[in-house]
Every structure is written in C-alpha cells, then in structure tokens.
C-alpha atoms as a PDB file:
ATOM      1  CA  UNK A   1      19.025 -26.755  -8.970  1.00  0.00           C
ATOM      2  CA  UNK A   2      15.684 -28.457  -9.829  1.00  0.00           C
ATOM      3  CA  UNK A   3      17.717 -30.912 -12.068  1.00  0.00           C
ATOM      4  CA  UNK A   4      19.873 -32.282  -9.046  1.00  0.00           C
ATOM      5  CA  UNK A   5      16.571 -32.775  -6.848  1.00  0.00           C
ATOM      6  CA  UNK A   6      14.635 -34.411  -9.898  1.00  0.00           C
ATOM      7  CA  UNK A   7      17.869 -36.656 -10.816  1.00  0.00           C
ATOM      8  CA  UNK A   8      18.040 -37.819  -7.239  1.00  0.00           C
ATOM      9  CA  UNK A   9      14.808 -38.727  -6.955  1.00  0.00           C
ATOM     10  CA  UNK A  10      14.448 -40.246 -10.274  1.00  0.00           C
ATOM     11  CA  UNK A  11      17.461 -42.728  -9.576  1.00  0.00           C
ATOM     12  CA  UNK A  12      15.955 -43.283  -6.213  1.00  0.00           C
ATOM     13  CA  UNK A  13      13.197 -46.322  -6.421  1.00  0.00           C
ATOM     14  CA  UNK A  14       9.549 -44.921  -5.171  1.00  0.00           C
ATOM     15  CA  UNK A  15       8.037 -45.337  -2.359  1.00  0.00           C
ATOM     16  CA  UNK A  16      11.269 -43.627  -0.861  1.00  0.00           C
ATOM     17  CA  UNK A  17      13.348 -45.647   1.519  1.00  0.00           C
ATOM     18  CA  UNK A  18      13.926 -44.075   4.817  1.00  0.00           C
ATOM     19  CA  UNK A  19      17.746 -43.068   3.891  1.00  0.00           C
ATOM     20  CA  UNK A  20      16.600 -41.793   0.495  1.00  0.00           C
ATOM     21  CA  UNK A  21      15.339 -38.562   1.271  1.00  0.00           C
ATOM     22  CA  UNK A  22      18.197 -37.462   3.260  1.00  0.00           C
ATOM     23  CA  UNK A  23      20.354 -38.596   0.612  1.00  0.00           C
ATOM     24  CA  UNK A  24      18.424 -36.025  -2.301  1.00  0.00           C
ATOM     25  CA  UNK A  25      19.233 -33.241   0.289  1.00  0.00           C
ATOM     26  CA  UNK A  26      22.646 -33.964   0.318  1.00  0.00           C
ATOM     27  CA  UNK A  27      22.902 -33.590  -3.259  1.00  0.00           C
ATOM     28  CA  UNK A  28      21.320 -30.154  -3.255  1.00  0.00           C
ATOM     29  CA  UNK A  29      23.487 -29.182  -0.684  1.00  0.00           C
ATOM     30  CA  UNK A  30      26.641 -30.129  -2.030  1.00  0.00           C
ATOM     31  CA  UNK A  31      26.064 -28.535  -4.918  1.00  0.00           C
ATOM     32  CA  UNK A  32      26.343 -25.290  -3.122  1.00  0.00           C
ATOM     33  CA  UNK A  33      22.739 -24.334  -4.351  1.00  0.00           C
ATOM     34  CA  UNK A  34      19.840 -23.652  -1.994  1.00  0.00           C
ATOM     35  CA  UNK A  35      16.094 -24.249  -3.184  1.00  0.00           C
ATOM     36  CA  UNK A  36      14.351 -21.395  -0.981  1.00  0.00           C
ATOM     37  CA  UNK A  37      15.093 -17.331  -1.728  1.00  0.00           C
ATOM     38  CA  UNK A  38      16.654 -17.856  -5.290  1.00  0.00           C
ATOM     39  CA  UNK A  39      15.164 -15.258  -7.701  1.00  0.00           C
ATOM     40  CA  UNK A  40      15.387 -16.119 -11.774  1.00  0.00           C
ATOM     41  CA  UNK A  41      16.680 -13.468 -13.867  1.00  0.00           C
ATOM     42  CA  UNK A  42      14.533 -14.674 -16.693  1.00  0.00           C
ATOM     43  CA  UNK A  43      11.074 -13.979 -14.561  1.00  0.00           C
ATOM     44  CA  UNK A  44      11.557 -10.089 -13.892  1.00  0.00           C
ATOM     45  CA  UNK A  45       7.978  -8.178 -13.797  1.00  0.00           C
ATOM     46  CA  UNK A  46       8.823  -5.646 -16.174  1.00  0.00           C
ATOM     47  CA  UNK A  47      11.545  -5.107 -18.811  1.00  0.00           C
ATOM     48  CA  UNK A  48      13.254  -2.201 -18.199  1.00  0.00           C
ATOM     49  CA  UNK A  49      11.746  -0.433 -21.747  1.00  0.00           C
ATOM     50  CA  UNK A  50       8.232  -0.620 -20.430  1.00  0.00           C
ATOM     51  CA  UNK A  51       9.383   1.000 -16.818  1.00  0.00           C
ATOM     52  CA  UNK A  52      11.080   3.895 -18.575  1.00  0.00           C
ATOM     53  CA  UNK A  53       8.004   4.537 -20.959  1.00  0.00           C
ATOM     54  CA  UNK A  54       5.541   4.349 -17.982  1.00  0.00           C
ATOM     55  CA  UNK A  55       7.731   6.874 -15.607  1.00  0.00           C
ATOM     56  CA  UNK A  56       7.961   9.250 -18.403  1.00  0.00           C
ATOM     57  CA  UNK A  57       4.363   9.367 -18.682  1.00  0.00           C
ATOM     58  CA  UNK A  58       3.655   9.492 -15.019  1.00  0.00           C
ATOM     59  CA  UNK A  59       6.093  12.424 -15.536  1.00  0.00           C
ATOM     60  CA  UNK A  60       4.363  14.009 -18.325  1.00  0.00           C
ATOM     61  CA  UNK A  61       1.075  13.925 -16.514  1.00  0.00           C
ATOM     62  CA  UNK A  62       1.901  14.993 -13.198  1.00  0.00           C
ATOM     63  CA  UNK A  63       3.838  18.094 -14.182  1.00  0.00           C
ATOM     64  CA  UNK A  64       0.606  18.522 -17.039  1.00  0.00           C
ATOM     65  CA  UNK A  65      -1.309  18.879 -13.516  1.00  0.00           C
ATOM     66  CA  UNK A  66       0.714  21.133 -12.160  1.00  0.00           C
ATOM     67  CA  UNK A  67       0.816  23.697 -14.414  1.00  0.00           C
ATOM     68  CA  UNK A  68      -3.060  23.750 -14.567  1.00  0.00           C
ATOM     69  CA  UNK A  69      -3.621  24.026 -11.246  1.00  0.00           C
ATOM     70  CA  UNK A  70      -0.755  27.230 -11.394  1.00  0.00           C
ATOM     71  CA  UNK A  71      -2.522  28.614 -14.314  1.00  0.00           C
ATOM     72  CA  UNK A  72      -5.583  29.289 -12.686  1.00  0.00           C
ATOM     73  CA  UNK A  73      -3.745  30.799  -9.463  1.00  0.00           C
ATOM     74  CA  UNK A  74      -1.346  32.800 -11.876  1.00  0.00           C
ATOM     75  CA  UNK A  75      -3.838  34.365 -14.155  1.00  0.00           C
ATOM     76  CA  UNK A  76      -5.978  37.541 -12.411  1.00  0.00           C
ATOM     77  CA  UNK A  77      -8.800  38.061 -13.927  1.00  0.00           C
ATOM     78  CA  UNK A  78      -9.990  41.861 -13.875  1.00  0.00           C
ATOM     79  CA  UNK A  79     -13.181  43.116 -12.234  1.00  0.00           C
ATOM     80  CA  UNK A  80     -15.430  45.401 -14.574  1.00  0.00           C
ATOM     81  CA  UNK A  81     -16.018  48.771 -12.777  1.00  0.00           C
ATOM     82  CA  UNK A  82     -18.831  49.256 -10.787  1.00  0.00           C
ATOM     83  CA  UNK A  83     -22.207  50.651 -11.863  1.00  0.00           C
ATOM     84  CA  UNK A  84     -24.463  52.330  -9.575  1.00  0.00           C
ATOM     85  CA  UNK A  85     -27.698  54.060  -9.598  1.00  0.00           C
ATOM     86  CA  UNK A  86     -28.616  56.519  -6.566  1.00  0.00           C
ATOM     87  CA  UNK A  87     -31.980  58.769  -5.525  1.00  0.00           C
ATOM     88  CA  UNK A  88     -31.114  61.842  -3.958  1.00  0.00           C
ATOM     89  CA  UNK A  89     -33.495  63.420  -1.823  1.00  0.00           C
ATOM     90  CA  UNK A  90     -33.656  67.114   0.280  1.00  0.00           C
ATOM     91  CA  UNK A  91     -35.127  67.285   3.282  1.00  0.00           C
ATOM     92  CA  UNK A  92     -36.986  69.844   5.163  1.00  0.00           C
ATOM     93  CA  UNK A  93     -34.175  70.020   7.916  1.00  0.00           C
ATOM     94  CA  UNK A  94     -31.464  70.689   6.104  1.00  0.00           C
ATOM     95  CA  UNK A  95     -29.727  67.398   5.158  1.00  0.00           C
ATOM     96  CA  UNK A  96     -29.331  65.678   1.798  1.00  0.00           C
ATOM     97  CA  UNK A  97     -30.239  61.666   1.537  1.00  0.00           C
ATOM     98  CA  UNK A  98     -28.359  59.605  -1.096  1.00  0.00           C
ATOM     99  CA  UNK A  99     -29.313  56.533  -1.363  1.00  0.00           C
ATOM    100  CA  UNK A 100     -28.098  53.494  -3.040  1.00  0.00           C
ATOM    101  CA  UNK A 101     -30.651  52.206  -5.705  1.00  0.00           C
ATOM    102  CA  UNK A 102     -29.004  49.769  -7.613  1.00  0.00           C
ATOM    103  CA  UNK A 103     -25.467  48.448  -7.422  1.00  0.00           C
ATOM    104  CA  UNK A 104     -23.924  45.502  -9.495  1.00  0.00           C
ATOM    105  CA  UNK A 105     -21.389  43.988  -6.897  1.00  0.00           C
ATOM    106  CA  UNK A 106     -20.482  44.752  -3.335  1.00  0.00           C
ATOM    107  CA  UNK A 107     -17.832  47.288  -2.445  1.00  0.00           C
ATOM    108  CA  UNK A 108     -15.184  47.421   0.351  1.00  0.00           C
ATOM    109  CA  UNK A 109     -15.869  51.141   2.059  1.00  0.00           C
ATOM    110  CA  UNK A 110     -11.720  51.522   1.843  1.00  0.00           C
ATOM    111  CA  UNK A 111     -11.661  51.470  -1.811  1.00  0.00           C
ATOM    112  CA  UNK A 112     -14.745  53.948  -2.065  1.00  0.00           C
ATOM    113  CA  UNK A 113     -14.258  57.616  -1.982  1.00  0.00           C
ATOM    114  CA  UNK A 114     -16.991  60.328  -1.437  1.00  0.00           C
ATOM    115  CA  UNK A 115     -16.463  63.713  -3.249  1.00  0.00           C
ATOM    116  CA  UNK A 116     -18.539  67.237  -2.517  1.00  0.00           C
ATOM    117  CA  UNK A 117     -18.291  69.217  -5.115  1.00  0.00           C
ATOM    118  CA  UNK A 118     -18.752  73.088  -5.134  1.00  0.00           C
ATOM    119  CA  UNK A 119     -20.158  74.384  -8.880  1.00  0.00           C
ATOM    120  CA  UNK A 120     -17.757  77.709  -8.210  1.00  0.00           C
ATOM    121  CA  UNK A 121     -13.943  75.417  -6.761  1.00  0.00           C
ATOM    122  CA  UNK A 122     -12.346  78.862  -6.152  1.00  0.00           C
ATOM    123  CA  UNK A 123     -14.794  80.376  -3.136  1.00  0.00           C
ATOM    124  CA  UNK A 124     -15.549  76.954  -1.903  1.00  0.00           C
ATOM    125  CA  UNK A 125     -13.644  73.615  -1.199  1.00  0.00           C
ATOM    126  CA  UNK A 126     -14.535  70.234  -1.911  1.00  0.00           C
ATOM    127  CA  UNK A 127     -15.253  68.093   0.600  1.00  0.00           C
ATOM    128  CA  UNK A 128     -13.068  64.694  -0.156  1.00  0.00           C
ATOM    129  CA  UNK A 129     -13.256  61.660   2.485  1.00  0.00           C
ATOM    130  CA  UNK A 130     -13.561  57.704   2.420  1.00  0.00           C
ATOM    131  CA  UNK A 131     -16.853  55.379   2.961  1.00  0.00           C
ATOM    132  CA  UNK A 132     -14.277  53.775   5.598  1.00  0.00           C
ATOM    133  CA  UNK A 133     -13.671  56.794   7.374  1.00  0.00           C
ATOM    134  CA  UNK A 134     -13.915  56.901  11.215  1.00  0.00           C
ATOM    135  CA  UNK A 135     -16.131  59.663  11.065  1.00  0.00           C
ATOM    136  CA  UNK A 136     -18.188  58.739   8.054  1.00  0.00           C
ATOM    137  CA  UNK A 137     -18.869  54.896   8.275  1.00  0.00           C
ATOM    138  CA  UNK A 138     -21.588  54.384  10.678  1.00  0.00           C
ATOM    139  CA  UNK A 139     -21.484  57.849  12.793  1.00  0.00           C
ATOM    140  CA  UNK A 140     -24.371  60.123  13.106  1.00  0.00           C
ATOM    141  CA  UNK A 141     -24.382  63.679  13.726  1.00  0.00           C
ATOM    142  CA  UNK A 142     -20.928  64.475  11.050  1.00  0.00           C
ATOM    143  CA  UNK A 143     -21.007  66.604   8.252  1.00  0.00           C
ATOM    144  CA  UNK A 144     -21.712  63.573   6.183  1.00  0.00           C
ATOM    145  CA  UNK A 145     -21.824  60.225   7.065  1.00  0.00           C
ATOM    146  CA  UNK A 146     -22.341  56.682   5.679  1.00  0.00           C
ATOM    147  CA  UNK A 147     -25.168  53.931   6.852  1.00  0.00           C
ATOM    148  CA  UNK A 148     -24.310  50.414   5.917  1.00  0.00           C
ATOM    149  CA  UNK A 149     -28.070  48.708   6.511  1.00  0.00           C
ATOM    150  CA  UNK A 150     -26.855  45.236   6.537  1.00  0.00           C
ATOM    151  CA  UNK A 151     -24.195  45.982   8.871  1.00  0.00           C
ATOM    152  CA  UNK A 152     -21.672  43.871   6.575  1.00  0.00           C
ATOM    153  CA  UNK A 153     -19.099  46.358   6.530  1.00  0.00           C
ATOM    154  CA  UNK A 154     -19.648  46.716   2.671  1.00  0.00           C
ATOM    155  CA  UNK A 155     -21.485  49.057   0.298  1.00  0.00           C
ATOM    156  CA  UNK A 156     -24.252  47.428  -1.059  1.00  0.00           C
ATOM    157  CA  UNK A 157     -27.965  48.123  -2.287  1.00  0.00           C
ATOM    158  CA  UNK A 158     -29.898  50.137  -0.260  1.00  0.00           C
ATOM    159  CA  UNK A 159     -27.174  51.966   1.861  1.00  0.00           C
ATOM    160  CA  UNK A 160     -27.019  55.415   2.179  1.00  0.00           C
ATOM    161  CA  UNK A 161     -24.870  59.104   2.850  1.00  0.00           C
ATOM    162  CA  UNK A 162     -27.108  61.928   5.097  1.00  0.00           C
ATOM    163  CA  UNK A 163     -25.142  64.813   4.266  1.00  0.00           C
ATOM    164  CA  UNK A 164     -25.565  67.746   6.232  1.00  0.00           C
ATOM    165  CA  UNK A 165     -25.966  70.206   3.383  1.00  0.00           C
ATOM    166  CA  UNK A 166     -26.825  73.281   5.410  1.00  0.00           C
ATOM    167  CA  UNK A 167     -23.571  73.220   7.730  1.00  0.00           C
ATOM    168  CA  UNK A 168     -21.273  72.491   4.574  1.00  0.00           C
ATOM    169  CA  UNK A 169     -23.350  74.986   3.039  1.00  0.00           C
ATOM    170  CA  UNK A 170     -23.957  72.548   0.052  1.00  0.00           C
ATOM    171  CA  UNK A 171     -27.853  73.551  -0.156  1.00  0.00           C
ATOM    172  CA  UNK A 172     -27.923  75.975  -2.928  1.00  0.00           C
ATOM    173  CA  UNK A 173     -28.654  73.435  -5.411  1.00  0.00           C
ATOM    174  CA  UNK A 174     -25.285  73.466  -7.482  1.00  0.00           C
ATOM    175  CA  UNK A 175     -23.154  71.072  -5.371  1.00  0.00           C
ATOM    176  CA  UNK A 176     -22.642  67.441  -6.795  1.00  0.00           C
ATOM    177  CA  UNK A 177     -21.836  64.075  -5.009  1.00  0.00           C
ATOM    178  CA  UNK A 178     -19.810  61.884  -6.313  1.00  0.00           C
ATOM    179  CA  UNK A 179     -18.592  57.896  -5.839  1.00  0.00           C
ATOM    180  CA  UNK A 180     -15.425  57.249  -7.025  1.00  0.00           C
ATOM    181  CA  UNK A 181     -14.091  53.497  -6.841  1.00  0.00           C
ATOM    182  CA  UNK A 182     -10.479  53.828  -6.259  1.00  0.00           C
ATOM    183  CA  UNK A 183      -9.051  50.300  -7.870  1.00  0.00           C
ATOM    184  CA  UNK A 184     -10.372  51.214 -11.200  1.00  0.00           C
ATOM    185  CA  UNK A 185     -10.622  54.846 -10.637  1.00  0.00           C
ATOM    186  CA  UNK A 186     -13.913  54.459 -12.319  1.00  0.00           C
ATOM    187  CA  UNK A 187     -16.501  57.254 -11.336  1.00  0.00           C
ATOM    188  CA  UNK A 188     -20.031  55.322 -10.090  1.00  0.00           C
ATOM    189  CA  UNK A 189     -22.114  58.093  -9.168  1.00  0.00           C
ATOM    190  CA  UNK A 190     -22.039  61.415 -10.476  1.00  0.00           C
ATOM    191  CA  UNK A 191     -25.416  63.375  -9.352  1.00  0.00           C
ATOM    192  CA  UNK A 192     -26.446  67.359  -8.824  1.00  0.00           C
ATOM    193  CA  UNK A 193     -27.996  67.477  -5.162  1.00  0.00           C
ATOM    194  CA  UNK A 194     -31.008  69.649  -5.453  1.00  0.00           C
ATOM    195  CA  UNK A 195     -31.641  72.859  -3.632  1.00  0.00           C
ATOM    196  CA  UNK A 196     -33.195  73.057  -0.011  1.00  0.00           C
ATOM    197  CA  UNK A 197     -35.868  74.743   0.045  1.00  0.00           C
END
C-alpha cells in the first residue's frame, strides 16, 4: 500500500504538478487498497502467550482473595466462659444484695440464668428464672429482680440481683445463688447467701 504511494510519487518530478497528486490517488485506489483504518497483523500489542500467562495470574490472585476474605467469615472463633466475682450482702429488711464485682466481658441477660438453691431440694424448690425475664430485668418489688446500672440492656460490672430472701424464705443462711451462662453452660457465680439476722 505504502509502496504504490511512494512509487507514484517517486516517478512523479517534485515540486508536484497540479495533475500529479490526483494521479498518486488513483493508483492507491485502483489497487483496491485504502490508506486509513488498515490494521497490520505484524503490530498486535500482545502475543497471545503473554495474555494467557497474565489472565491466569489475574485468576490465581483473585480467587487467592477470595478465599481469604471467606476464611475469616467461615472460621468461628470460640468465646472463653465467663468469669465473675460477686459480694453478697444481707440486709436488715429482709432482702439479699448480689452484686457484680468483677466481670471479664459483657453478657446478654437472655443467655444468663439465675438459680436459688435450697441446701435440703426435697422440702424446698429452687427458684430457676432468666436475667431477661419480664419480671426480673429491671422490676422492683418481685421476689428477685435484676438492676442493669448502665441501662445497656447487658450484664456488666457493677449490676446487681435484690432478692427478697424473707418471702422465698431463702434467709436461713443455707441457700446459694448461682449464674449460669447458658452458651457454654459454664457456672460464673456460685456463692452461699448468708443468714438474716
């Protein structure tokens, strides 16, 4: 294509006459070739060996990314139980106050469960409820109840049960409180509430 423009204007004497120039086009266009939108098959950008290698490692790194990221979200990782420390204390008025000394991680009140125990199981029951309970969590005036002092709706450091140990009849001295978290069944608090005097 080149060749037939170059020959044209090689046979034709410089400076161009004013016929000589359309005669060069004619000669590229009569060879059926046009100068503008013709792509080389010699100039590609990439061989084809290069393209496969790079896609396979674009491959090999994007799925590499993808099963990290599912790893993580895959994997559980399990929570050590609980550990608690509590202070009981008896009041004059007949009520018990446990209260929360020391506790390693917050607690949802529906996986905490609140056991009375009797020391003698066979003339008394034990008294068995949830922190979340409708009549424990945040409700004064029940047999025993449970005040969250941040108001987070979570059992933390520094909440605290007021049991009413002389309705339940719990004042003798031999009944025991105990925390239970229920996902790892572990037992938190396991204390002897002391007689009322």
């Amino acid at each position: 294509m080149r060749t037939l423009a170059l020959d044209c204007l090689k046979t034709t004497p410089y400076p161009l006459p004013p016929r000589a120039h359309h005669r060069c086009v004619q000669v590229i266009q009569r060879s059926g070739q046009c100068m503008r939108g013709v792509v080389r098959r010699d100039q590609e950008a990439v061989s084809p060996v290069i393209a496969t290698v790079l896609l396979l490692a674009i491959t090999v790194m994007l799925s590499s990314m993808v099963f990290v990221l599912m790893q993580g979200a895959l994997t559980t990782v399990e929570k050590t139980a609980p550990q608690a420390t509590v202070s009981v204390r008896a009041l004059d008025n007949g009520f018990h106050v446990v209260r929360i000394t020391s506790l390693d991680q917050s607690i949802d009140p529906a996986r905490l469960q609140f056991d009375l125990l009797p020391a003698n199981t066979t003339q008394d029951l034990p008294i068995r409820g949830h922190v979340s309970d409708a009549d424990v969590y945040g409700v004064i005036g029940t047999n025993v109840s449970f005040h969250d002092r941040d108001a987070g709706y979570s059992v933390t450091q520094g909440d605290y049960f007021v049991i009413d140990s002389e309705t339940i009849g719990s004042d003798d001295g031999t009944w025991r409180f105990r925390l239970v978290e229920q996902t790892s069944s572990a037992l938190i608090v396991d204390v002897l509430m002391p007689a009322i005097a």
